[in-house]
Protein backbone atom coordinates (compact mmCIF):
# COMPACT_ATOMS: atom_id res chain seq x y z
CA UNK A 1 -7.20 -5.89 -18.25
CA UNK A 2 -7.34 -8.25 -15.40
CA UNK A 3 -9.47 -8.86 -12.49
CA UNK A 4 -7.60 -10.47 -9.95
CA UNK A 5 -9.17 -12.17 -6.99
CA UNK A 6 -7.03 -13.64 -3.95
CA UNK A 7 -8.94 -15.42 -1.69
CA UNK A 8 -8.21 -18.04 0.94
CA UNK A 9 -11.32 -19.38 2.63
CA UNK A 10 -14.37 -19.56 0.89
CA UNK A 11 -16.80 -16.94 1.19
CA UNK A 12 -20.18 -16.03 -0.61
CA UNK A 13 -20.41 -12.69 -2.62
CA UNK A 14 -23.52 -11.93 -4.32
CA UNK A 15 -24.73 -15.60 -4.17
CA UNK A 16 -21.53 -16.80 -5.84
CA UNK A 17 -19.67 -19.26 -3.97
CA UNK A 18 -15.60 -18.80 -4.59
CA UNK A 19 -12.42 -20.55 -2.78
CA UNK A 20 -10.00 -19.96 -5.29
CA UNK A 21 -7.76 -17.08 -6.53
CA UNK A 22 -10.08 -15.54 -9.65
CA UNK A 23 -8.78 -13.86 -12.71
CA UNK A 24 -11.31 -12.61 -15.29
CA UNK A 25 -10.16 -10.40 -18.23
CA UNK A 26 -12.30 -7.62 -19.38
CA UNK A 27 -11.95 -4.58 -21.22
CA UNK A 28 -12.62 -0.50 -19.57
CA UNK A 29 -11.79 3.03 -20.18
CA UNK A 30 -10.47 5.00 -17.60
CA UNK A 31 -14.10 6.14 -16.43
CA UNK A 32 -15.30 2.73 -16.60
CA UNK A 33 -12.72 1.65 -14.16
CA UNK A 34 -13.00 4.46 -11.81
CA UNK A 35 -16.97 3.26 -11.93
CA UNK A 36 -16.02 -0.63 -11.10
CA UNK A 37 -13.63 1.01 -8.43
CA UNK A 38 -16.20 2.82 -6.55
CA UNK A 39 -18.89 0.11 -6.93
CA UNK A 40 -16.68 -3.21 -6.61
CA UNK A 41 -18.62 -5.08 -4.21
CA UNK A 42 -15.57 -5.61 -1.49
CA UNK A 43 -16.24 -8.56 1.31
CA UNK A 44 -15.13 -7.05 4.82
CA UNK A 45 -11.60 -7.26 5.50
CA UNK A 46 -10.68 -7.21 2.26
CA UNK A 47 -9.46 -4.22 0.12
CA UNK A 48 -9.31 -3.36 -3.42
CA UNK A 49 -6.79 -1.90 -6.07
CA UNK A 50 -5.93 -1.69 -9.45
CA UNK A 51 -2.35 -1.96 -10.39
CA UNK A 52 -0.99 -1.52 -13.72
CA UNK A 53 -4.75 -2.26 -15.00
CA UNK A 54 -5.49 -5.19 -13.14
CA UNK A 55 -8.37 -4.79 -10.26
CA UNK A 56 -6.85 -6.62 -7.17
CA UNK A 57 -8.61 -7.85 -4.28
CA UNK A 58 -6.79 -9.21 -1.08
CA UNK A 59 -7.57 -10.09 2.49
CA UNK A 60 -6.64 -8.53 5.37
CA UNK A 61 -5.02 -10.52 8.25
CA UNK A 62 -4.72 -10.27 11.78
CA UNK A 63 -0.74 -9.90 11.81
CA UNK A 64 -0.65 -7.58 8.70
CA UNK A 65 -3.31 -5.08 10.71
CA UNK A 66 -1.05 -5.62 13.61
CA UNK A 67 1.99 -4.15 11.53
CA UNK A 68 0.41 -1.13 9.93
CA UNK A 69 -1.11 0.01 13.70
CA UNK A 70 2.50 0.07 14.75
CA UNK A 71 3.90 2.16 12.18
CA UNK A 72 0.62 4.38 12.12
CA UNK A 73 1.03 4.51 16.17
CA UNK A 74 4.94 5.70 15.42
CA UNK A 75 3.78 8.96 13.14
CA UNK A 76 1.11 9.64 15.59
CA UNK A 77 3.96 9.32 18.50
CA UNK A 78 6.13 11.40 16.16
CA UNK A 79 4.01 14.45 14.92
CA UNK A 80 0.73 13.98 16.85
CA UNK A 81 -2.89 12.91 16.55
CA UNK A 82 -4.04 15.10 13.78
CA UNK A 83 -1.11 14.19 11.55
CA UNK A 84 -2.47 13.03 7.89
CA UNK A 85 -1.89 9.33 7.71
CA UNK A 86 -4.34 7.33 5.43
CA UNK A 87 -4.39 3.43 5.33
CA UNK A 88 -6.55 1.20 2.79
CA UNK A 89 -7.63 4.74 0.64
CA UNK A 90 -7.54 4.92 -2.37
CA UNK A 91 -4.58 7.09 -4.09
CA UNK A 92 -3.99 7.55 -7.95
CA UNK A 93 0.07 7.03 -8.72
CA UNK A 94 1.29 7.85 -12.04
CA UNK A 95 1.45 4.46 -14.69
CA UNK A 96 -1.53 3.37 -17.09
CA UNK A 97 -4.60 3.14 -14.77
CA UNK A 98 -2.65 2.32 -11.14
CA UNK A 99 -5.10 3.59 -7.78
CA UNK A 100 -3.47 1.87 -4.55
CA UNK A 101 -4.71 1.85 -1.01
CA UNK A 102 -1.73 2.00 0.53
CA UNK A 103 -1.37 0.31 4.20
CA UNK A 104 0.36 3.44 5.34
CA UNK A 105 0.57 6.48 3.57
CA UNK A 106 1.74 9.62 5.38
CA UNK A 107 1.21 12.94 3.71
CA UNK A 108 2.85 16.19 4.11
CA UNK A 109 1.00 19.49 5.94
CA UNK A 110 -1.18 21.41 3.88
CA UNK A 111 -2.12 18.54 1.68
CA UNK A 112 -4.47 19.03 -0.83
CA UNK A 113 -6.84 16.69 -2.92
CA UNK A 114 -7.85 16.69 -6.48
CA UNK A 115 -10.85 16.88 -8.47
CA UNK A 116 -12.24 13.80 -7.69
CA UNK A 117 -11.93 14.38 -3.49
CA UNK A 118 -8.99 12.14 -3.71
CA UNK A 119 -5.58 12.69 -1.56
CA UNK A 120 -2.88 13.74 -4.41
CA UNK A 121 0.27 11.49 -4.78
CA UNK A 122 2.55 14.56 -5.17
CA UNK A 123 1.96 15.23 -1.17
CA UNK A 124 3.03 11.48 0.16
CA UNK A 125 6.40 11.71 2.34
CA UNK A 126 5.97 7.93 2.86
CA UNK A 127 4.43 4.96 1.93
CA UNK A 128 4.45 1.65 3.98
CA UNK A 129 2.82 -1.62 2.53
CA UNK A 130 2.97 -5.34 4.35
CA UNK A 131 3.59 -8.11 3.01
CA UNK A 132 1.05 -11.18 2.29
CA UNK A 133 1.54 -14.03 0.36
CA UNK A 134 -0.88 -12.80 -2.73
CA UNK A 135 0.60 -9.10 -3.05
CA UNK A 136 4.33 -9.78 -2.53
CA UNK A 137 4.70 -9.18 -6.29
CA UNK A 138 3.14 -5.81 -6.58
CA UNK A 139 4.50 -4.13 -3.50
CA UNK A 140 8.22 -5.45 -4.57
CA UNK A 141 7.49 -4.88 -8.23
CA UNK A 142 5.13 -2.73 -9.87
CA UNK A 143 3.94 -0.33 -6.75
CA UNK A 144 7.70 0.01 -5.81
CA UNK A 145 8.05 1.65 -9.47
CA UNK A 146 5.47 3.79 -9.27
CA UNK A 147 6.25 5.17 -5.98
CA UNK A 148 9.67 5.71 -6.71
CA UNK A 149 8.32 7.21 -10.31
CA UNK A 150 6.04 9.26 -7.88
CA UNK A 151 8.98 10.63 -6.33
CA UNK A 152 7.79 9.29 -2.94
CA UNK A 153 10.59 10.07 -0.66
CA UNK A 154 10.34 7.12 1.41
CA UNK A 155 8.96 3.53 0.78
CA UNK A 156 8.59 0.96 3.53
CA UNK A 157 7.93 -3.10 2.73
CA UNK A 158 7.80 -5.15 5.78
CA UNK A 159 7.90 -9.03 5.24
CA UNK A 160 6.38 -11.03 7.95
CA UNK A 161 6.94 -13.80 6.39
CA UNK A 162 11.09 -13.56 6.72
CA UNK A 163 10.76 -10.81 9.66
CA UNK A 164 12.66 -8.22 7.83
CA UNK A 165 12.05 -4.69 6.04
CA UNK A 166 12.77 -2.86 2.70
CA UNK A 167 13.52 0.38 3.23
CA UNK A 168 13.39 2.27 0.03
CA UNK A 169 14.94 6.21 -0.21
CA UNK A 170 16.28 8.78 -2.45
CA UNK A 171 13.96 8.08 -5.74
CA UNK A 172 15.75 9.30 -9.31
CA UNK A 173 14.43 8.55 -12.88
CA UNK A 174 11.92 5.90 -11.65
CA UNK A 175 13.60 3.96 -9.19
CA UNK A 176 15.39 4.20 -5.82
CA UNK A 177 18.65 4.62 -4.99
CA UNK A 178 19.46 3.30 -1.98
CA UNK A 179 18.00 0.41 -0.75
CA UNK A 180 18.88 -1.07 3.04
CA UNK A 181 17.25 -4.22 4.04
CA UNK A 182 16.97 -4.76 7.98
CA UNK A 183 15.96 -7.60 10.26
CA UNK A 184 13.00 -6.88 12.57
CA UNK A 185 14.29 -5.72 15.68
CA UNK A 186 16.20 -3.09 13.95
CA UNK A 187 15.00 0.70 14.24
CA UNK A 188 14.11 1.93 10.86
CA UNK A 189 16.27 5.15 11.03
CA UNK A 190 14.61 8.01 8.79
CA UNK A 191 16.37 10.87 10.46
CA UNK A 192 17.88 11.96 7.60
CA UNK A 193 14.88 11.74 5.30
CA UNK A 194 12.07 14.88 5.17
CA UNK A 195 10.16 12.32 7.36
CA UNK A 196 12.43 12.74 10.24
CA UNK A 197 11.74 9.69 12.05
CA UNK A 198 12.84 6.57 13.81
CA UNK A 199 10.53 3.79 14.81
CA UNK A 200 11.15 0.38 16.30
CA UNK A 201 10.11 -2.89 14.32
CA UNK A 202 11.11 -5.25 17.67
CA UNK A 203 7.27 -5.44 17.99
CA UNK A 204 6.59 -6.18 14.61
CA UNK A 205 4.60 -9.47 14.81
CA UNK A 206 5.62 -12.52 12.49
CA UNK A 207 4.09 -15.35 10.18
């Protein structure tokens, strides 16, 4: 197991100076991890995960907040204030010790969470992550599986970087089906999906 550290300015953390991306192997059982989850000492403005084993930390930017109030300010246009839409909490997906904090996850009515007080994967309608230069890898490889092994209806990447989106539907045997790839500017049309939405991206902002 890996602990993975993407950082880009120096920064002190428990009197330990560290400007460099970190990786440190270790070895945990499930309850272990869910311990170093809930204790991981987490600068501000930066959020943790652990995909496929490996605890991530990234920072949060100014443009990749900007994106996720958009879309979060589209479901609340959509189906109203008190609709259930979760950003940076943690989530459990199926896959040898994955928990995300999805930018945007939107869950259906009458959600329920599971023993631990966590929200339960099987009630996501759709995920949304953003893409920065240290998580590119996950959100296009390894979360993409396990959403689509999730069964999570829809799954939303949007790329500052290029100024485009993935828009990821229809998930079968572990992966998605369809797969339509538009430039910002173009409405992400989810009429036809249980989420029943359209939302612009015009005012996404770019890197």
């Amino acid at each position: 197991m890996l602990l993975s550290l993407e950082r880009t300015e120096t920064i002190e953390t428990g009197g330990t100076e560290m400007d460099e991306a970190t990786e440190q192997p270790f070895k945990s059982s499930s309850d272990e991890l869910d311990e170093l989850f809930e204790q991981m000492p987490a600068p501000e403005g930066y959020k943790v995960e652990i995909v496929e084993g490996t605890v991530v930390m990234s920072p949060q930017r100014d443009i990749h907040w900007q994106t996720i109030r958009r879309i979060v300010r589209a479901l609340e246009d959509r189906f109203g204030m008190d609709v259930l839409v979760t950003s940076d909490v943690r989530i459990d997906f199926p896959g040898e010790l994955n928990g995300f904090a999805p930018d945007v996850a939107k869950f259906a009515d009458g959600s329920t969470k599971d023993k631990a007080g966590r929200r339960r994967y099987q009630d996501i309608e759709f995920v949304a992550e953003v893409i920065s230069k240290g998580t590119a890898t996950n959100d296009y490889g390894p979360k993409k599986e396990a959403y689509a092994t999730a069964e999570v209806p829809v799954y939303v990447i949007a790329d500052p970087y290029i100024g485009r989106c993935r828009v990821f539907t229809d998930p079968q045997d572990g992966e998605y089906k369809s797969d339509l790839t538009l430039a910002y500017g173009k409405p992400i049309d989810l009429t036809g999906t249980v989420v029943g939405i359209s939302f612009p991206t015009d005012e996404f902002p770019k890197d």
